[in-house]
Protein backbone atom coordinates (compact mmCIF):
# COMPACT_ATOMS: atom_id res chain seq x y z
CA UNK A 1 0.00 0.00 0.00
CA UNK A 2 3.21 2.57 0.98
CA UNK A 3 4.02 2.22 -2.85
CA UNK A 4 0.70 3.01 -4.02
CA UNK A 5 0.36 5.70 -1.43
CA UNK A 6 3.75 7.43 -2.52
CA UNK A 7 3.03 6.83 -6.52
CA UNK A 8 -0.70 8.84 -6.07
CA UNK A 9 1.85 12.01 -4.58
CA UNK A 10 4.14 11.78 -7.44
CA UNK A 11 1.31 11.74 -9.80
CA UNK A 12 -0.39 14.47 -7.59
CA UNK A 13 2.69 16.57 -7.52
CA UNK A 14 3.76 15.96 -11.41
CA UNK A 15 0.38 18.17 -11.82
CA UNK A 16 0.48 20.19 -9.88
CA UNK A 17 4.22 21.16 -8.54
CA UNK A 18 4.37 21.33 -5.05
CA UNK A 19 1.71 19.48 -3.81
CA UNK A 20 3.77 17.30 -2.15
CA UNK A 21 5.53 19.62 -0.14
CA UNK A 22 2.38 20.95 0.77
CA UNK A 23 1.25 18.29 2.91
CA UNK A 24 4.54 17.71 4.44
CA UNK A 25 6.81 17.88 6.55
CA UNK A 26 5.72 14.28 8.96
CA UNK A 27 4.45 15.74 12.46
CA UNK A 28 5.78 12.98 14.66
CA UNK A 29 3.20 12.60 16.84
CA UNK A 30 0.67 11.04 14.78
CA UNK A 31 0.12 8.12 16.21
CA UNK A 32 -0.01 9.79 19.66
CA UNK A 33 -3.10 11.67 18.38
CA UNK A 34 -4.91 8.61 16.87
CA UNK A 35 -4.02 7.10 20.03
CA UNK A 36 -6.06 9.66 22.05
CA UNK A 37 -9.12 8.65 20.12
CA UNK A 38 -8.75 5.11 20.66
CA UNK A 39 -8.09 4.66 17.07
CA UNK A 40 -5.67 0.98 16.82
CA UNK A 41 -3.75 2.77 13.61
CA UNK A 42 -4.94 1.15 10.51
CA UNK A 43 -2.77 0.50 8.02
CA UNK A 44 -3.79 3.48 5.49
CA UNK A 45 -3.54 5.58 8.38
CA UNK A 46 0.64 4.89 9.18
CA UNK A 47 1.35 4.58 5.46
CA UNK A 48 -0.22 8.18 4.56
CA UNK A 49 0.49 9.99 8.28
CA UNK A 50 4.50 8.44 8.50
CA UNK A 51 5.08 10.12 4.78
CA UNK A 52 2.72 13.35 5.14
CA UNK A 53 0.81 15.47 7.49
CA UNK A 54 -2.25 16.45 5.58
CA UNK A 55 -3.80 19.62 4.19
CA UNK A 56 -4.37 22.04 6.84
CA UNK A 57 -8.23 23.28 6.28
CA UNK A 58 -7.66 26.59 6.22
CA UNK A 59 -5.28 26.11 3.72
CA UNK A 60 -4.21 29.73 1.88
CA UNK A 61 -3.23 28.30 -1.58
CA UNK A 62 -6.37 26.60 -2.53
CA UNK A 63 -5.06 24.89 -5.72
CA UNK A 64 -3.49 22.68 -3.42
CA UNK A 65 -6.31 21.64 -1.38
CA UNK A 66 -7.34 18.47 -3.26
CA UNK A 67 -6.18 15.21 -2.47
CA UNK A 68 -9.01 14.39 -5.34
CA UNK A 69 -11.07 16.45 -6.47
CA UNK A 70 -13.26 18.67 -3.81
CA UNK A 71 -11.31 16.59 -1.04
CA UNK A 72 -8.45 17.28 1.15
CA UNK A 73 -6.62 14.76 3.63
CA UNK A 74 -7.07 16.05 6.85
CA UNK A 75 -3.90 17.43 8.42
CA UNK A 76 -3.28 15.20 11.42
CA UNK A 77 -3.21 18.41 13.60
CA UNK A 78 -6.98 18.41 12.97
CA UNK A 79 -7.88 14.88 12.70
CA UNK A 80 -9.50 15.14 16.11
CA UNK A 81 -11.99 17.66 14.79
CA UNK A 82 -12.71 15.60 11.66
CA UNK A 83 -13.40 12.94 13.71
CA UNK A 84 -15.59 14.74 16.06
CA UNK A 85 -17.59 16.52 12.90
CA UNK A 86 -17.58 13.01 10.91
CA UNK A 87 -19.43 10.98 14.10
CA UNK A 88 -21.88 14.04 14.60
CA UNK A 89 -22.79 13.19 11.12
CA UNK A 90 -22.82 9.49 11.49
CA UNK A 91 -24.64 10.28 14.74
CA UNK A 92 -27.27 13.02 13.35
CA UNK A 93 -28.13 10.32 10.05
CA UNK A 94 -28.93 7.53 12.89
CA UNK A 95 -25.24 5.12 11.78
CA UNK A 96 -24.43 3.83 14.58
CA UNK A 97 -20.65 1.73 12.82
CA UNK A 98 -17.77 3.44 13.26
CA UNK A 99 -15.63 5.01 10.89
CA UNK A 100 -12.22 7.36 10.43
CA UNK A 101 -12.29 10.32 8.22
CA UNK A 102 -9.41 10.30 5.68
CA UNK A 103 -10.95 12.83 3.04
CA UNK A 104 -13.13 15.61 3.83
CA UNK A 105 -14.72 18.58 1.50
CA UNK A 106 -15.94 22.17 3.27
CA UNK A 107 -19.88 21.03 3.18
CA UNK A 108 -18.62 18.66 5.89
CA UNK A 109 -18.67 15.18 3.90
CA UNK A 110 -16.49 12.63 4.61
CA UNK A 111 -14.79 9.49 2.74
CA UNK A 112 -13.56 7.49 5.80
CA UNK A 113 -13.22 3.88 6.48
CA UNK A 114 -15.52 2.00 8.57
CA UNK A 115 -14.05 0.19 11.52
CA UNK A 116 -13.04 -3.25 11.62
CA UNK A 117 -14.30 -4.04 7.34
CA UNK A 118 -11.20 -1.91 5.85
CA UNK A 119 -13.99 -0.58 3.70
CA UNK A 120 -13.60 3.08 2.39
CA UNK A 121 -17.27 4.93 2.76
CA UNK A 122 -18.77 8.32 1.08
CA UNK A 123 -20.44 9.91 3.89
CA UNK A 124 -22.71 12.64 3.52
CA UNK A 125 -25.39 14.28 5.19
CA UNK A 126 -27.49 14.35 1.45
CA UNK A 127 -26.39 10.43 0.29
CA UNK A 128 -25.63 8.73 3.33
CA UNK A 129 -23.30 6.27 4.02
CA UNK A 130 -22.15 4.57 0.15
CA UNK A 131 -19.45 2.39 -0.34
CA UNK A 132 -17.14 3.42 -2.32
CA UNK A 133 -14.06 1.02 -2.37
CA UNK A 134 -13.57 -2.39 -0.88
CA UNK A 135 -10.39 -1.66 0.66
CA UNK A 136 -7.33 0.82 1.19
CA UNK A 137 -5.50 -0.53 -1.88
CA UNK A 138 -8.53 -0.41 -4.14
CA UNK A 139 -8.64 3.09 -3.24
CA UNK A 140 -4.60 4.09 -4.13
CA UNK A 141 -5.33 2.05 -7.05
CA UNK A 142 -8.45 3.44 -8.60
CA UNK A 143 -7.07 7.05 -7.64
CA UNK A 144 -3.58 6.61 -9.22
CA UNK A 145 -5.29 4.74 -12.56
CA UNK A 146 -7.47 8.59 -12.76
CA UNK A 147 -4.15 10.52 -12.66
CA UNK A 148 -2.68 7.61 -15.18
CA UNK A 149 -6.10 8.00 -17.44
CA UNK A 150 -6.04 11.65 -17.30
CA UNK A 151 -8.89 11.86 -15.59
CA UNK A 152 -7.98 14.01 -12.97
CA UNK A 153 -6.71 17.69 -14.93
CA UNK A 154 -6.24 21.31 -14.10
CA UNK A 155 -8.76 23.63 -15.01
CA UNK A 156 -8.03 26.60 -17.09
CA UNK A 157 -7.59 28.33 -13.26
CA UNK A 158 -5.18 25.95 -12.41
CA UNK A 159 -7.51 24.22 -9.68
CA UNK A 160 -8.00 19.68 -9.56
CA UNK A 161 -10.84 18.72 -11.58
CA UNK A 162 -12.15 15.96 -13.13
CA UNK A 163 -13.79 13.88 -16.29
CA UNK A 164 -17.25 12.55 -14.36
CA UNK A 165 -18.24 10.31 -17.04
CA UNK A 166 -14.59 8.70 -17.02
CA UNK A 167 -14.21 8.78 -13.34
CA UNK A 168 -17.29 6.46 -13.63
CA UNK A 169 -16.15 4.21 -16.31
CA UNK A 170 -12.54 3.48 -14.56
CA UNK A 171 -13.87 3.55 -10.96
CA UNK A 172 -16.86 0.34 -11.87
CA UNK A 173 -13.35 -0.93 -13.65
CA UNK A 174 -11.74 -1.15 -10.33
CA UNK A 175 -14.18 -1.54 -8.12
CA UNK A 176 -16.79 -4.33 -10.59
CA UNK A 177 -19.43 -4.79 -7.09
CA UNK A 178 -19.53 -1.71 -5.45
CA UNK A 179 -22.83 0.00 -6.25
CA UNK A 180 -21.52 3.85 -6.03
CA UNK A 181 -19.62 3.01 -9.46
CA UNK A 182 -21.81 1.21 -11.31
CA UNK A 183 -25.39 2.63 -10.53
CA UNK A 184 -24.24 6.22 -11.03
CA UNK A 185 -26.67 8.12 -13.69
C-alpha cells in the first residue's frame, strides 16, 4: 500500500508542482493523536500519516487543497476535529458503525473507512453512508489509474478537476461490485 500511497503524490505533484511539499513535513506525533481517540492505527492511516501530514483546512493556496477532487486529507493536527464533525454526522443520520475520516470537503462530507471491514465509505449528510471502495489498496489504485487515465486535470484556473463520465467508467473498472460506481446516472 506505501508504494501506491507514494506513486498517487508523485502523480499528484507531477500536476500540480508542489503538492507534495504541501502536505509535508511528517508531524511525529501522529500516532499519539490517533491514540487519544482510541483509534488501533490502521494500516492506510501509518502509510499516509508516516510520509505526510495532511492539508491544513484553512489552507491559503487553494489549488493545493485536493487530495481528489473537492477533497483534502485532513492534516493530522486536525484529525481530532474531523473525527468529532464526521461521528456528529454518522450520529445526526442515525449510523451507529464506526468510521475514520481520511478525506473531507468544506460542506462537511467525509470518505472514511468503517471500523473493523477496511472498507472506504462516502459519507454525507445528502447520500448517506455509500461504499465506495472495498479496501485501502482499491482506493490508491483506482485514484492513481485517474491521474494515469487523465482523468484528474487542471482547469483553465489551475484548480483539480475531473472527467465525471470517465471517473465512472474506470472507478466500476476497479471496483466491478460496489454500487456507487456502477449505478451512477
Amino acid at each position: 500500500m506505501k508504494k501506491l500511497f507514494l506513486e498517487y503524490l508523485e502523480h499528484s505533484d507531477k500536476i500540480r508542482n508542489g503538492y507534495k511539499d504541501s502536505i509535508l513535513p511528517v508531524t511525529k506525533d501522529w500516532e499519539n493523536i490517533l491514540n487519544e481517540l482510541k483509534v488501533s492505527t490502521p494500516d492506510i492511516f501509518e502509510v499516509i500519516y508516516s510520509n505526510v501530514s495532511g492539508t491544513y483546512y484553512e489552507i491559503e493556496d487553494q489549488k493545493l487543497m485536493d487530495f481528489t477532487p473537492g477533497y483534502l486529507l485532513i492534516h493530522i493536527s486536525e484529525y481530532k476535529n474531523s473525527y468529532k464533525n464526521l461521528s456528529a454526522l454518522l450520529s445526526s443520520l442515525d449510523i451507529e458503525d464506526k468510521f475514520f475520516p481520511i478525506l473531507q470537503d468544506y460542506s462537511s462530507n467525509f470518505i472514511a473507512l468503517k471500523e473493523g471491514k477496511n472498507e472506504i465509505y462516502l459519507i454525507s449528510s445528502e447520500d448517506g453512508v455509500c461504499l465506495m471502495y472495498k479496501s485501502p489498496l482499491k482506493f490508491f489504485e483506482t485514484i492513481n489509474d485517474f491521474y494515469s487515465k487523465k482523468v484528474y486535470f487542471l482547469d483553465e484556473d489551475g484548480f483539480l478537476d475531473y472527467d465525471f463520465d470517465l471517473e465512472i467508467e474506470i472507478g466500476a473498472k476497479h471496483n466491478p461490485n460496489v454500487k456507487f460506481w456502477n449505478d451512477s446516472p
